[in-house]
C-alpha atoms as a PDB file:
ATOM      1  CA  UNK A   1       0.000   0.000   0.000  1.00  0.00           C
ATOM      2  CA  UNK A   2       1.543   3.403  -0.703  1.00  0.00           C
ATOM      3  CA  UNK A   3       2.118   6.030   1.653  1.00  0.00           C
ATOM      4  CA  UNK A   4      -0.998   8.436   0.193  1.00  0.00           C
ATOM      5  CA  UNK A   5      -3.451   6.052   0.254  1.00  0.00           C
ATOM      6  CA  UNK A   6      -2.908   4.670   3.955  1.00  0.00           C
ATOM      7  CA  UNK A   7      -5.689   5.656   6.836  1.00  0.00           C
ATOM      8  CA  UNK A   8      -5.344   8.925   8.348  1.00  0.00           C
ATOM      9  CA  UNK A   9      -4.036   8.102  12.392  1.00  0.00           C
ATOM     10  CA  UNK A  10      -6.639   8.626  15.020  1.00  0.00           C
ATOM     11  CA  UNK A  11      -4.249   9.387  17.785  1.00  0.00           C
ATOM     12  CA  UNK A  12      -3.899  13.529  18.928  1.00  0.00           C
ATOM     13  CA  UNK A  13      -0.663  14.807  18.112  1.00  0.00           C
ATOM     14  CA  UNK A  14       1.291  15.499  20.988  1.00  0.00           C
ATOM     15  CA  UNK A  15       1.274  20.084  20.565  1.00  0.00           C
ATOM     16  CA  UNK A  16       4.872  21.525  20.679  1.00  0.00           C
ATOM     17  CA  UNK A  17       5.945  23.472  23.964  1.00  0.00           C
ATOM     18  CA  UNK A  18       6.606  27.011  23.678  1.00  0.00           C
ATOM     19  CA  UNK A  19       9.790  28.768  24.998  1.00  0.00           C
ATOM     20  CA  UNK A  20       7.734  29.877  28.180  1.00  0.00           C
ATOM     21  CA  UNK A  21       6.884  25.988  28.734  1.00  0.00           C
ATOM     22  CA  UNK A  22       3.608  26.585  28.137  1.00  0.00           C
ATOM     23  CA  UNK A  23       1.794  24.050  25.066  1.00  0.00           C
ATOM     24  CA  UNK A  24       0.922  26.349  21.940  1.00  0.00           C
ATOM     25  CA  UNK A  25      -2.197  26.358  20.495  1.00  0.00           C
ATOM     26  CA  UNK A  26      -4.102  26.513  23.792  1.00  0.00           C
ATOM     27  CA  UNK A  27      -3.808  30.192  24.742  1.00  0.00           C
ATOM     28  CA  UNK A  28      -4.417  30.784  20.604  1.00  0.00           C
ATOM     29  CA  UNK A  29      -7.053  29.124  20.365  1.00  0.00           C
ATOM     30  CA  UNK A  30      -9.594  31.338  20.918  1.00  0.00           C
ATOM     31  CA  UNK A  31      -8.242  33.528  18.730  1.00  0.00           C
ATOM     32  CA  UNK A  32      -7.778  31.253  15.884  1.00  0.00           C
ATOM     33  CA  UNK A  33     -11.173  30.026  16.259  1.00  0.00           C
ATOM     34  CA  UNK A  34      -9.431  25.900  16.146  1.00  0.00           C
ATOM     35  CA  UNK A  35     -11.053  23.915  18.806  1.00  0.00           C
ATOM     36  CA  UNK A  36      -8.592  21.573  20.041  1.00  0.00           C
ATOM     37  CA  UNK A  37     -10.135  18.203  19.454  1.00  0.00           C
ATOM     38  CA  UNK A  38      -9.678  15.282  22.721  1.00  0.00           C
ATOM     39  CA  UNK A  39     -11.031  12.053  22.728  1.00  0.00           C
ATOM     40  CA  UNK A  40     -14.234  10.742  24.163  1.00  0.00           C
ATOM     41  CA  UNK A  41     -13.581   9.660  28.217  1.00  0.00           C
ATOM     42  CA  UNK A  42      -9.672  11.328  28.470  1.00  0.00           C
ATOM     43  CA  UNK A  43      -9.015  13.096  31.911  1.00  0.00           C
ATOM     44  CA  UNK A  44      -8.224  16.155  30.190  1.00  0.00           C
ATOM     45  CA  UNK A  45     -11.472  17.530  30.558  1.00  0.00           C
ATOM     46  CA  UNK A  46     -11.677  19.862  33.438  1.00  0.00           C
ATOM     47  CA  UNK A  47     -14.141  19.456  37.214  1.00  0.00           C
ATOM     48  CA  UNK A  48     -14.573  23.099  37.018  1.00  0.00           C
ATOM     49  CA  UNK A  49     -16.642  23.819  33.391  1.00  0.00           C
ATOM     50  CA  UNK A  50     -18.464  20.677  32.944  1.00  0.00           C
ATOM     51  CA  UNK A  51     -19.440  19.730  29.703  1.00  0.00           C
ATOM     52  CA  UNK A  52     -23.255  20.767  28.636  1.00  0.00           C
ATOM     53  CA  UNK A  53     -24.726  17.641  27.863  1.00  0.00           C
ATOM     54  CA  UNK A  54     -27.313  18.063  24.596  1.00  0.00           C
ATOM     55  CA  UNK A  55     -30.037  16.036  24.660  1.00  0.00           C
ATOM     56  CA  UNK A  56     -32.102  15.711  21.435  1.00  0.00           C
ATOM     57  CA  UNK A  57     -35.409  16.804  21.004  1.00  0.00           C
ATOM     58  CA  UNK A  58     -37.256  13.685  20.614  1.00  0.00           C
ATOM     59  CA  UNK A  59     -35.761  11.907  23.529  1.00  0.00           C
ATOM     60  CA  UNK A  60     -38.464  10.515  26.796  1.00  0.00           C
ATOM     61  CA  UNK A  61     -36.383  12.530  29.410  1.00  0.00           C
ATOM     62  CA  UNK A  62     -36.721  15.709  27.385  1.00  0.00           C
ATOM     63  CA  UNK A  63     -40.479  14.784  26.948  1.00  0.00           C
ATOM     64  CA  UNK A  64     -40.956  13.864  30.552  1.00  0.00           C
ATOM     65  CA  UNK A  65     -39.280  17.310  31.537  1.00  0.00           C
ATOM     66  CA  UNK A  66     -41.509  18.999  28.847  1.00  0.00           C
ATOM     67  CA  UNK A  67     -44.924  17.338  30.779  1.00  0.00           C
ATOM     68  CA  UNK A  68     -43.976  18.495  33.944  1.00  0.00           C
ATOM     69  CA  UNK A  69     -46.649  21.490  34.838  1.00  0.00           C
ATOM     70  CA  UNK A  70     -44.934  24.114  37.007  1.00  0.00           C
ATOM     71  CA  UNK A  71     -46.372  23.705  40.604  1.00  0.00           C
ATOM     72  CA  UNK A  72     -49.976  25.938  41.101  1.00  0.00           C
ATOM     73  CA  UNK A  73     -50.489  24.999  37.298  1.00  0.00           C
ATOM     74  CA  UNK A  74     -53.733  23.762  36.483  1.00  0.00           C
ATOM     75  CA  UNK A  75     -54.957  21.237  33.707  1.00  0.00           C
ATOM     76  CA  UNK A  76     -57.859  20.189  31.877  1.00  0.00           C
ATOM     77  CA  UNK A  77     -58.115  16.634  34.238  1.00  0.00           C
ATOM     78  CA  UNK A  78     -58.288  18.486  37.554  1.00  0.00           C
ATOM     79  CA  UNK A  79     -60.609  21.176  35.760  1.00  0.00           C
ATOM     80  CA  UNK A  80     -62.943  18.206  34.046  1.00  0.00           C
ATOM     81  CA  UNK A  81     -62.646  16.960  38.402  1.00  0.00           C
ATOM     82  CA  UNK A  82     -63.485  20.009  39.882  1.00  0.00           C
ATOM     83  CA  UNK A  83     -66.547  20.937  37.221  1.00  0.00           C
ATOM     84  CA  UNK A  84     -68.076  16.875  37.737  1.00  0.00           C
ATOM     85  CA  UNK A  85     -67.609  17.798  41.554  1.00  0.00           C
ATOM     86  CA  UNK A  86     -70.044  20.968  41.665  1.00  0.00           C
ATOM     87  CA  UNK A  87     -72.303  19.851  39.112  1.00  0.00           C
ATOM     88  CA  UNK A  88     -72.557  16.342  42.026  1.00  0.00           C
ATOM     89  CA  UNK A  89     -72.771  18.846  44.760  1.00  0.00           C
ATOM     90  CA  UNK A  90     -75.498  21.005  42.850  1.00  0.00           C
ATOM     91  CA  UNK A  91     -77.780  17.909  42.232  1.00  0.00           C
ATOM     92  CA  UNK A  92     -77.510  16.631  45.909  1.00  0.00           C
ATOM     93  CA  UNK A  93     -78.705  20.419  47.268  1.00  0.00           C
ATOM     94  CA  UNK A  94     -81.472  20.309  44.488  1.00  0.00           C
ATOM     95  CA  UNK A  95     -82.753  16.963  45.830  1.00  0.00           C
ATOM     96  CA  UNK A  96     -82.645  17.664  49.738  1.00  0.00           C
ATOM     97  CA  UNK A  97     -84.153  21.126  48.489  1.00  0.00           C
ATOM     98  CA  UNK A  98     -87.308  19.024  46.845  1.00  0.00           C
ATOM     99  CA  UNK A  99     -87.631  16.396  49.477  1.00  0.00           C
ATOM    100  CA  UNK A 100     -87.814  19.194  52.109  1.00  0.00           C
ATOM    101  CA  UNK A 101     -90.168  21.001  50.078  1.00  0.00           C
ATOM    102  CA  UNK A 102     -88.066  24.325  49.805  1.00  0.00           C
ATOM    103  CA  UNK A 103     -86.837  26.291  46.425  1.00  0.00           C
ATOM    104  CA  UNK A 104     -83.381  25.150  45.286  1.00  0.00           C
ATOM    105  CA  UNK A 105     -80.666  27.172  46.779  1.00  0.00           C
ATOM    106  CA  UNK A 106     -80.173  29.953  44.711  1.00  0.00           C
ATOM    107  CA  UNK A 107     -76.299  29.669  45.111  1.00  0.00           C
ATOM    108  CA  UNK A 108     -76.481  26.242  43.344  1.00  0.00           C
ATOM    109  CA  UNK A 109     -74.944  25.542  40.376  1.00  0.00           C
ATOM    110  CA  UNK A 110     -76.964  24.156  37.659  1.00  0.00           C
ATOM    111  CA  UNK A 111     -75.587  20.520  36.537  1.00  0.00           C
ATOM    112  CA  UNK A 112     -74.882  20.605  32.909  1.00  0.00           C
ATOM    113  CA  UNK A 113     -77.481  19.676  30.385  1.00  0.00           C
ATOM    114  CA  UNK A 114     -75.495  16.170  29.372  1.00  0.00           C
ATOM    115  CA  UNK A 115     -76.098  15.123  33.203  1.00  0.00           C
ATOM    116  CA  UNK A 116     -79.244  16.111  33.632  1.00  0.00           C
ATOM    117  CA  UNK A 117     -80.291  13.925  30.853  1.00  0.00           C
ATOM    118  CA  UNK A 118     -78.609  11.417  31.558  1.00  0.00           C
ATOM    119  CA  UNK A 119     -80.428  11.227  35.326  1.00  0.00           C
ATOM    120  CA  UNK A 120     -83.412  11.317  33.344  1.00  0.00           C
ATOM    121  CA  UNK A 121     -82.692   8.471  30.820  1.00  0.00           C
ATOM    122  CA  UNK A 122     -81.431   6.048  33.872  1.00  0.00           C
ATOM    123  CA  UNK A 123     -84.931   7.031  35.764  1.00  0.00           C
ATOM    124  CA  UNK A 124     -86.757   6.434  32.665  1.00  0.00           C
ATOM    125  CA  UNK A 125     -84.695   2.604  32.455  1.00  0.00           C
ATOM    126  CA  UNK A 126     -85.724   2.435  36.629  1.00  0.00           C
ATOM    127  CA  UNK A 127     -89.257   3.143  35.952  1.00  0.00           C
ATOM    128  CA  UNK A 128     -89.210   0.851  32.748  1.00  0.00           C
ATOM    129  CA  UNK A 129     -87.697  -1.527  34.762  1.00  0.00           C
ATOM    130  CA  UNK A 130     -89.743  -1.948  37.955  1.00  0.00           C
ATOM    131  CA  UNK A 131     -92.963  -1.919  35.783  1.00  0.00           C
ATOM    132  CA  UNK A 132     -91.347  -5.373  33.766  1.00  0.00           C
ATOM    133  CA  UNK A 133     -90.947  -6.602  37.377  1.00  0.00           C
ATOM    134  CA  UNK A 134     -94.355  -6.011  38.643  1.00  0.00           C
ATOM    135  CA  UNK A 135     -96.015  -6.904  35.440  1.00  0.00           C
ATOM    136  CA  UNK A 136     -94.466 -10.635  35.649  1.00  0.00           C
ATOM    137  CA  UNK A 137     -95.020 -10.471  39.159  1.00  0.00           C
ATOM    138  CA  UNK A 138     -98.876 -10.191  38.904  1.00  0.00           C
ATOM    139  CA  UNK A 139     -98.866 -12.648  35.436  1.00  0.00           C
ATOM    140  CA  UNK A 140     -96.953 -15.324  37.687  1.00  0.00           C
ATOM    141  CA  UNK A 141    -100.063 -14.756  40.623  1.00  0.00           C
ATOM    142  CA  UNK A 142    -103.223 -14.840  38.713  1.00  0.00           C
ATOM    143  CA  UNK A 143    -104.222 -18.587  37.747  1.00  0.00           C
ATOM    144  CA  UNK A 144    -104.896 -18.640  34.297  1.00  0.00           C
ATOM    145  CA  UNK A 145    -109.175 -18.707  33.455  1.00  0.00           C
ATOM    146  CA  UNK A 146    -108.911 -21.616  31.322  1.00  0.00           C
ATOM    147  CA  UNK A 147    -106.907 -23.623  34.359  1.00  0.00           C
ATOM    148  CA  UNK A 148    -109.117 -26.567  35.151  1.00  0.00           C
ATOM    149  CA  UNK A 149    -109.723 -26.808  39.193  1.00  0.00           C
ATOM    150  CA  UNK A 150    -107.411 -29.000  41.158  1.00  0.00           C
ATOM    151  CA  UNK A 151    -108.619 -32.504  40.992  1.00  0.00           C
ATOM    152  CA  UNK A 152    -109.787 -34.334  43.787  1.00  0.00           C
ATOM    153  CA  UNK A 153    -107.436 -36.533  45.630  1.00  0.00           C
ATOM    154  CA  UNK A 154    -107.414 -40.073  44.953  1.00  0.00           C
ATOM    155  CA  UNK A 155    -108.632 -42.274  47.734  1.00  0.00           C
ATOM    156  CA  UNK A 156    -105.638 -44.784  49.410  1.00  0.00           C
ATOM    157  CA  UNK A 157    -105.323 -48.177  47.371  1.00  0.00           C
ATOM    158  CA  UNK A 158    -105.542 -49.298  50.992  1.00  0.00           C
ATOM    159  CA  UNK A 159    -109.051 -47.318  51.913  1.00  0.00           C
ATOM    160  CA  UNK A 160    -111.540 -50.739  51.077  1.00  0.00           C
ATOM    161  CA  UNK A 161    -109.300 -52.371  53.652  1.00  0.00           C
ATOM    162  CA  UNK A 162    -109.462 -50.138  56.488  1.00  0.00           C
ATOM    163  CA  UNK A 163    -113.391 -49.471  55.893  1.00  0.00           C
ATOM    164  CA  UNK A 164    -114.044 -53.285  56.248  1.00  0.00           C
ATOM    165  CA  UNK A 165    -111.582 -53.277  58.973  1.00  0.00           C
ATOM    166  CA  UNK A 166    -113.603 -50.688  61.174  1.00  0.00           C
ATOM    167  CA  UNK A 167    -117.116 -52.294  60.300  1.00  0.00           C
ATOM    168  CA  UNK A 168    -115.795 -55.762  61.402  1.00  0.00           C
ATOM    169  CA  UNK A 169    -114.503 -54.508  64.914  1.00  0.00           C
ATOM    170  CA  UNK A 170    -117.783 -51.943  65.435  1.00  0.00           C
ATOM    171  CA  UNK A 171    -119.567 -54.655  64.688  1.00  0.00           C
ATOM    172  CA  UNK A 172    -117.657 -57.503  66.627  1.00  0.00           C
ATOM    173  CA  UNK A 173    -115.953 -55.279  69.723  1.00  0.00           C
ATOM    174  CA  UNK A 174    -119.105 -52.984  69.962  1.00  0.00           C
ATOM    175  CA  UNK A 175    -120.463 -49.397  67.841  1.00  0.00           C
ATOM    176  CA  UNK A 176    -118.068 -47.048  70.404  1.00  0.00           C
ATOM    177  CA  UNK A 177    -114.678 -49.283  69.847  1.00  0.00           C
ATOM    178  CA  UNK A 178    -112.754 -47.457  66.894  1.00  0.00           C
ATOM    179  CA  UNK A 179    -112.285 -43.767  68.026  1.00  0.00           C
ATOM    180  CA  UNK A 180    -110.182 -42.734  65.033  1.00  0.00           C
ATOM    181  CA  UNK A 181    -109.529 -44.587  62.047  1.00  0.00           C
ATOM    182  CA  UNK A 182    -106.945 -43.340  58.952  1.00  0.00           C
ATOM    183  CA  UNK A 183    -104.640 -43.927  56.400  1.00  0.00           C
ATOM    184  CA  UNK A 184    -100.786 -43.218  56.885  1.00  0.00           C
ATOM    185  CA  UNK A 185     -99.353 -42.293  53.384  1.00  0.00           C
ATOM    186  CA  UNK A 186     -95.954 -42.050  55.216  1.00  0.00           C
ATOM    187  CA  UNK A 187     -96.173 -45.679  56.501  1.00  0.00           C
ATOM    188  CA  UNK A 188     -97.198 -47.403  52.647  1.00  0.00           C
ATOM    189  CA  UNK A 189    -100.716 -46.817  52.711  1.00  0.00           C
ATOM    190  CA  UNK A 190    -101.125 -49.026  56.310  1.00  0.00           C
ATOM    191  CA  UNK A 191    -104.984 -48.354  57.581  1.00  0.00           C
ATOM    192  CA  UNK A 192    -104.376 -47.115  61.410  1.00  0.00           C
ATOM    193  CA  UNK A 193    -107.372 -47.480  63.484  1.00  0.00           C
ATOM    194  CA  UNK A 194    -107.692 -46.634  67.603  1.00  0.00           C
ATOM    195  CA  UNK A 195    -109.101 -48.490  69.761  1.00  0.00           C
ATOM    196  CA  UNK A 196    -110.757 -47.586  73.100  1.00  0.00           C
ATOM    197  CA  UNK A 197    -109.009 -49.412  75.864  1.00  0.00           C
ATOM    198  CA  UNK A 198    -112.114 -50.874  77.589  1.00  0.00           C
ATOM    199  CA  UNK A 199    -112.717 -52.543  73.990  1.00  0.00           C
ATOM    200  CA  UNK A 200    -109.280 -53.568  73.044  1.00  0.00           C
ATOM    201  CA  UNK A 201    -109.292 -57.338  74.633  1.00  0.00           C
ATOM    202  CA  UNK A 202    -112.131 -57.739  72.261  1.00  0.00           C
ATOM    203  CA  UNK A 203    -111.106 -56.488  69.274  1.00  0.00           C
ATOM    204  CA  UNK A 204    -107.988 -58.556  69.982  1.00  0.00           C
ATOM    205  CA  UNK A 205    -109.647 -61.630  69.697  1.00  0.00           C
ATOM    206  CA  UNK A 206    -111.528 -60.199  66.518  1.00  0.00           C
ATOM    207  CA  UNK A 207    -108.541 -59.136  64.928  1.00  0.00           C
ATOM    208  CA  UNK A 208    -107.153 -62.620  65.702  1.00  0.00           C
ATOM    209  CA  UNK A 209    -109.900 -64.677  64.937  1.00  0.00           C
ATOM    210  CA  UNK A 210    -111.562 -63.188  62.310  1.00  0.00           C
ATOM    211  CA  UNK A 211    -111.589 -64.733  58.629  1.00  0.00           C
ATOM    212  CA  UNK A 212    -111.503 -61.231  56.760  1.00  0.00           C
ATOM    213  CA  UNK A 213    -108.664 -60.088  59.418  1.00  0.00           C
ATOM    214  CA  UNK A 214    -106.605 -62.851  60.426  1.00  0.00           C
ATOM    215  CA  UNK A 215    -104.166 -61.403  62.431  1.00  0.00           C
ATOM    216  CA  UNK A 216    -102.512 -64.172  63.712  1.00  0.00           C
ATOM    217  CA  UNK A 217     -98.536 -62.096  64.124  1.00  0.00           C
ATOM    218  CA  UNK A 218     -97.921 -59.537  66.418  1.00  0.00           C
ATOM    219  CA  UNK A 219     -95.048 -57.429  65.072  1.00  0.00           C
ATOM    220  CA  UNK A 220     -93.638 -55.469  67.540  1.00  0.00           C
ATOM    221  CA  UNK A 221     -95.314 -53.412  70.487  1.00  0.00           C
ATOM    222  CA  UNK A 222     -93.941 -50.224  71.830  1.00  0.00           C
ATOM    223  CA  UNK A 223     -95.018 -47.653  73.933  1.00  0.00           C
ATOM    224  CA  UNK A 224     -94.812 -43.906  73.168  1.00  0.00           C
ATOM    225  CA  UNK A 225     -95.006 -41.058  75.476  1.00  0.00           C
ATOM    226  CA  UNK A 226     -97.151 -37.678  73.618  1.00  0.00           C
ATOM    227  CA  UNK A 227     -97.106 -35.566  76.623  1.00  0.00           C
ATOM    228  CA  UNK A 228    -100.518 -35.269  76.576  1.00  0.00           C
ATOM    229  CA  UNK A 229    -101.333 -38.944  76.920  1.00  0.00           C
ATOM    230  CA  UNK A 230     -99.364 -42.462  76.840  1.00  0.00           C
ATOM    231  CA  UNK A 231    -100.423 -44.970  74.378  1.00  0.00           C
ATOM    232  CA  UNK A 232     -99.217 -48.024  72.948  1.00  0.00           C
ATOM    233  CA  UNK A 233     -99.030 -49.083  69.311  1.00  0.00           C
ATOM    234  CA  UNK A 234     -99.561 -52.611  68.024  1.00  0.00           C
ATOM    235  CA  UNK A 235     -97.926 -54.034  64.559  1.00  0.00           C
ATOM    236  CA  UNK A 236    -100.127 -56.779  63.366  1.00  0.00           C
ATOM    237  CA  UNK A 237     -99.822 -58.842  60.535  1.00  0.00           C
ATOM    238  CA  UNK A 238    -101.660 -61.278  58.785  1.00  0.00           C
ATOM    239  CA  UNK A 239     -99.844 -64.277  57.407  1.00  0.00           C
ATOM    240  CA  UNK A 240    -102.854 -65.885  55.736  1.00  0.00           C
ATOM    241  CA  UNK A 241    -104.294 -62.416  54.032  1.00  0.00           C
ATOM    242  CA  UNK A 242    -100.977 -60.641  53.714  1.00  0.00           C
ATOM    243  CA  UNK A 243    -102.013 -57.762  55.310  1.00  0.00           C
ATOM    244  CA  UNK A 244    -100.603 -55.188  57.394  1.00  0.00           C
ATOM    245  CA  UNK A 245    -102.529 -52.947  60.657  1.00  0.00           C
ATOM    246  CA  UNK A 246    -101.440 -50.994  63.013  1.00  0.00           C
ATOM    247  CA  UNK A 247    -103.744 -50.802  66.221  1.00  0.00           C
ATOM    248  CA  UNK A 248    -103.148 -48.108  68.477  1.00  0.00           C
ATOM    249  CA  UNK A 249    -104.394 -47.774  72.248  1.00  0.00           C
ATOM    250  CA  UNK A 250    -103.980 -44.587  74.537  1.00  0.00           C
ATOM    251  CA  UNK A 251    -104.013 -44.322  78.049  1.00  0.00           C
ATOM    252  CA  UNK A 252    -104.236 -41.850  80.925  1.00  0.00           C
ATOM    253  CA  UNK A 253    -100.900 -40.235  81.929  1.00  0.00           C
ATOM    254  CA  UNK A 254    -101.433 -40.208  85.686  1.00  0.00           C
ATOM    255  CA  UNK A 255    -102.194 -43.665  85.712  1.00  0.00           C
ATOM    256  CA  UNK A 256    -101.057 -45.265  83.048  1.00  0.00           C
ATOM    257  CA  UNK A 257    -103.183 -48.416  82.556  1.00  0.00           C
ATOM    258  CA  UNK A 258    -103.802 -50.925  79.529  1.00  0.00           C
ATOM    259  CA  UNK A 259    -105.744 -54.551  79.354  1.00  0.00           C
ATOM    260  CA  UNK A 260    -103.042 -57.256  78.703  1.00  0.00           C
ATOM    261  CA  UNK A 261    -102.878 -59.431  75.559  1.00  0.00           C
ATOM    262  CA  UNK A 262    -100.004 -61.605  75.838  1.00  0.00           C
ATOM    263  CA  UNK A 263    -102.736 -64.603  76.170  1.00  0.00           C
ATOM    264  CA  UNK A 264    -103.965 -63.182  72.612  1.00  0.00           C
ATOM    265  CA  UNK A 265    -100.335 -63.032  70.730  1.00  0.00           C
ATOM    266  CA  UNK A 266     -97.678 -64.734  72.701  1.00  0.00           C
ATOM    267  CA  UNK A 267     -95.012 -62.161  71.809  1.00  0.00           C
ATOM    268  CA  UNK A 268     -96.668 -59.378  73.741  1.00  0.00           C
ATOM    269  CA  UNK A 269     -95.042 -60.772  76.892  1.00  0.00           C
ATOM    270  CA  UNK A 270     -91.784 -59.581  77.092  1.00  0.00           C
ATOM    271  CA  UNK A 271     -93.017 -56.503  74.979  1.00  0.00           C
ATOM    272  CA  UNK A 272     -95.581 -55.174  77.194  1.00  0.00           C
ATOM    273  CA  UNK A 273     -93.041 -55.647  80.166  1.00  0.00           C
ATOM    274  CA  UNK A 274     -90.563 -53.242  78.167  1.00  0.00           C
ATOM    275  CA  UNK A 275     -93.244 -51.046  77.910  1.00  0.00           C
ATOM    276  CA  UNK A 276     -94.210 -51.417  81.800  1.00  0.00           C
ATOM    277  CA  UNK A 277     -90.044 -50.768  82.797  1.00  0.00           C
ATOM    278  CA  UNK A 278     -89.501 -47.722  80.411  1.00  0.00           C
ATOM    279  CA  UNK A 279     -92.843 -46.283  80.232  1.00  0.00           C
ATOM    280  CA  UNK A 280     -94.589 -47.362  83.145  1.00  0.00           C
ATOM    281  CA  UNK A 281     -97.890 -48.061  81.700  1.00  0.00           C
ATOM    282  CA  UNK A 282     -99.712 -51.176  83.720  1.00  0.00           C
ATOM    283  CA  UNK A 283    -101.184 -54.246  81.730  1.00  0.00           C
ATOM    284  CA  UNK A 284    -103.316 -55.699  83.604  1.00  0.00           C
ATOM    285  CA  UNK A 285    -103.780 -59.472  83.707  1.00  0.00           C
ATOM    286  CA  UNK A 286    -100.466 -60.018  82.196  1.00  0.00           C
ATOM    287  CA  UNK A 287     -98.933 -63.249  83.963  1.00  0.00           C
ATOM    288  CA  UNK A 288     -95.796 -61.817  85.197  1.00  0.00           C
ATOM    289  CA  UNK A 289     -95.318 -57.677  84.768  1.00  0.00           C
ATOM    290  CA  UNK A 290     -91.804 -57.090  86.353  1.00  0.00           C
ATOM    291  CA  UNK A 291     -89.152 -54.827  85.166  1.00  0.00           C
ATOM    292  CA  UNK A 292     -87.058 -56.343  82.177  1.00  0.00           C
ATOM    293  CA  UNK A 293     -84.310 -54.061  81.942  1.00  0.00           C
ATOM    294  CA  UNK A 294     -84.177 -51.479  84.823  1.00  0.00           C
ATOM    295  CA  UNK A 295     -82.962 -53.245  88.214  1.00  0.00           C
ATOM    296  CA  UNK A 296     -86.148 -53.647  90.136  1.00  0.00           C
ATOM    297  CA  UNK A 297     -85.468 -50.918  92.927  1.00  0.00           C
ATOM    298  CA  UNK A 298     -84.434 -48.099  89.889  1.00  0.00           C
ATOM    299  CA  UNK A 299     -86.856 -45.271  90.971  1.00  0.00           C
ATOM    300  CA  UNK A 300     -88.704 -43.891  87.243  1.00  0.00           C
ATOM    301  CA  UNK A 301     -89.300 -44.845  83.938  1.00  0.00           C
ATOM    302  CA  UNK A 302     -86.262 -43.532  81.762  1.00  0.00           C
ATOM    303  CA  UNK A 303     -88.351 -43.141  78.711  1.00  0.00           C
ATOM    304  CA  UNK A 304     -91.040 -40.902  79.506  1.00  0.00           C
ATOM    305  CA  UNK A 305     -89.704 -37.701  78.996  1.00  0.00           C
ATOM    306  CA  UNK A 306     -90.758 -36.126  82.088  1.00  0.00           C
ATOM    307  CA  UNK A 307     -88.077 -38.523  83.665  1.00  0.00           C
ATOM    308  CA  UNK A 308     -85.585 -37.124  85.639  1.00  0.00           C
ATOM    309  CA  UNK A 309     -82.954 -39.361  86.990  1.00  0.00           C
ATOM    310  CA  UNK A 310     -81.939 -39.820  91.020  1.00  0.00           C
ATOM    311  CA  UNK A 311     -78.467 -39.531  90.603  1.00  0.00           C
ATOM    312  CA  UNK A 312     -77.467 -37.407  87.186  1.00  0.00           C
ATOM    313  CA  UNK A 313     -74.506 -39.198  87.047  1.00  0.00           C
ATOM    314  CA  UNK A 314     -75.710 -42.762  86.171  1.00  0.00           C
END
């Protein structure tokens, strides 16, 4: 490569010293109007006259600088605040004004017309609104005219049963020995009838002996305590018909008294001795009526539910 065409040296030339020591070119150059030239970073640039730095014009920090209101300055957000504030205010006096029945302040502003109707276009949806609401309200509560009244209720599949039932033991146990007689839906349709208890060792033996009844099982017999009264309910069943009853027979609460029929149904022995213990309803002419579960000095009947125990902590 030849000596013109080779790259022009980057490096500052060191400047010659003058005879009074000092470097030419620097006290000059103001005069001259050359700017000596130093590279970017060097330690020659002086701590007392900082450079100025020159930011451009499109740069964020000048923009953010630019943004800045001078303090006490207002703009159009706070003035947009301040104008939605009073026209607020002025509304609020206008409706304590109206619902006091005085004049509107006279000092109140006047909300602007673009809020005043827009109060009246969201009243207008209220109104619209609450007038949908009543209108299905009252379509919801009137039966239609066409509507066809309810239909009766069917009678029980079981309702032929219990009326031959109660016409067998009027007519076998005498006219005053059903008091009640009903079907329980809850209990699958079972015909309930209740007996008077100076009837019931009669319409035992007719509910035993009968054909049309043959009751010939005694399910279960337990007492139950209503507050009012005591009574015991019997479980029969018949295992020639298929049939299910349930016999019921209430007693006095004071004296709590029932005819035995463990010589009727065999299983009523031990049951109507439960019922004696924990209820302490009599039976008379049952063949041995002694406690069954309670030692026989326990003082009360634990399931009655006046019962209140001797000693709380047994």
């Amino acid at each position: 490569m030849s000596e013109e065409n080779k790259p022009e040296e980057t490096t500052v030339p060191t400047p010659p010293v003058g005879e009074d020591g000092k470097e030419e070119g620097k006290a000059g150059s103001a005069a001259d109007g050359s700017v000596e030239s130093k590279p970017v970073g060097s330690d020659s640039v002086g701590a007392e006259n900082p450079p100025v730095e020159n930011k451009p014009e499109g740069s964020s920090e000048s923009k953010t600088e630019a943004s800045v209101p001078p303090t006490g300055a207002s703009t159009p957000a706070t003035d947009a605040a301040a104008e939605r504030a009073a026209a607020r205010a002025a509304r609020l006096a206008a409706r304590a004004a109206a619902e006091a029945g005085e004049p509107a302040p006279a000092g109140a502003a006047t909300p602007a017309s673009a809020d005043a109707g827009s109060d009246e276009e969201k009243a207008a949806k209220a109104q619209a609104a609450a007038e949908a609401r009543a209108a299905r309200a009252a379509a919801r509560g009137a039966k239609p005219e066409s509507a066809d009244p309810a239909a009766p209720k069917e009678p029980s599949p079981n309702q032929p049963l219990l009326d031959r039932l109660v016409a067998i033991l009027k007519a076998e146990a005498g006219e005053d020995a059903v008091v009640e007689s009903f079907i329980n839906e809850r209990d699958a349709h079972r015909p309930y009838v209740i007996i008077h208890s100076s009837r019931w060792p009669q319409a035992a033996l007719t509910l035993r002996n009968h054909e049309e009844l043959r009751c010939d099982y005694l399910r279960n017999l337990s007492g139950v305590d209503q507050e009012t009264h005591l009574e015991v309910a019997y479980h029969l069943l018949s295992l020639t018909h298929k049939h299910e009853y349930c016999v019921k027979v209430k007693t006095d609460r004071e004296q709590p008294s029932i005819p035995s029929v463990a010589d009727v149904w065999p299983t009523a022995n031990w049951n109507e001795r439960e019922a004696f213990d924990l209820f302490g309803i009599d039976f008379p002419g049952h063949p041995n009526l002694v406690r069954i579960m309670m030692p026989d000095d326990w003082v009360g009947h634990p399931l009655r539910k006046d019962y209140e125990p001797l000693d709380p902590e047994v």
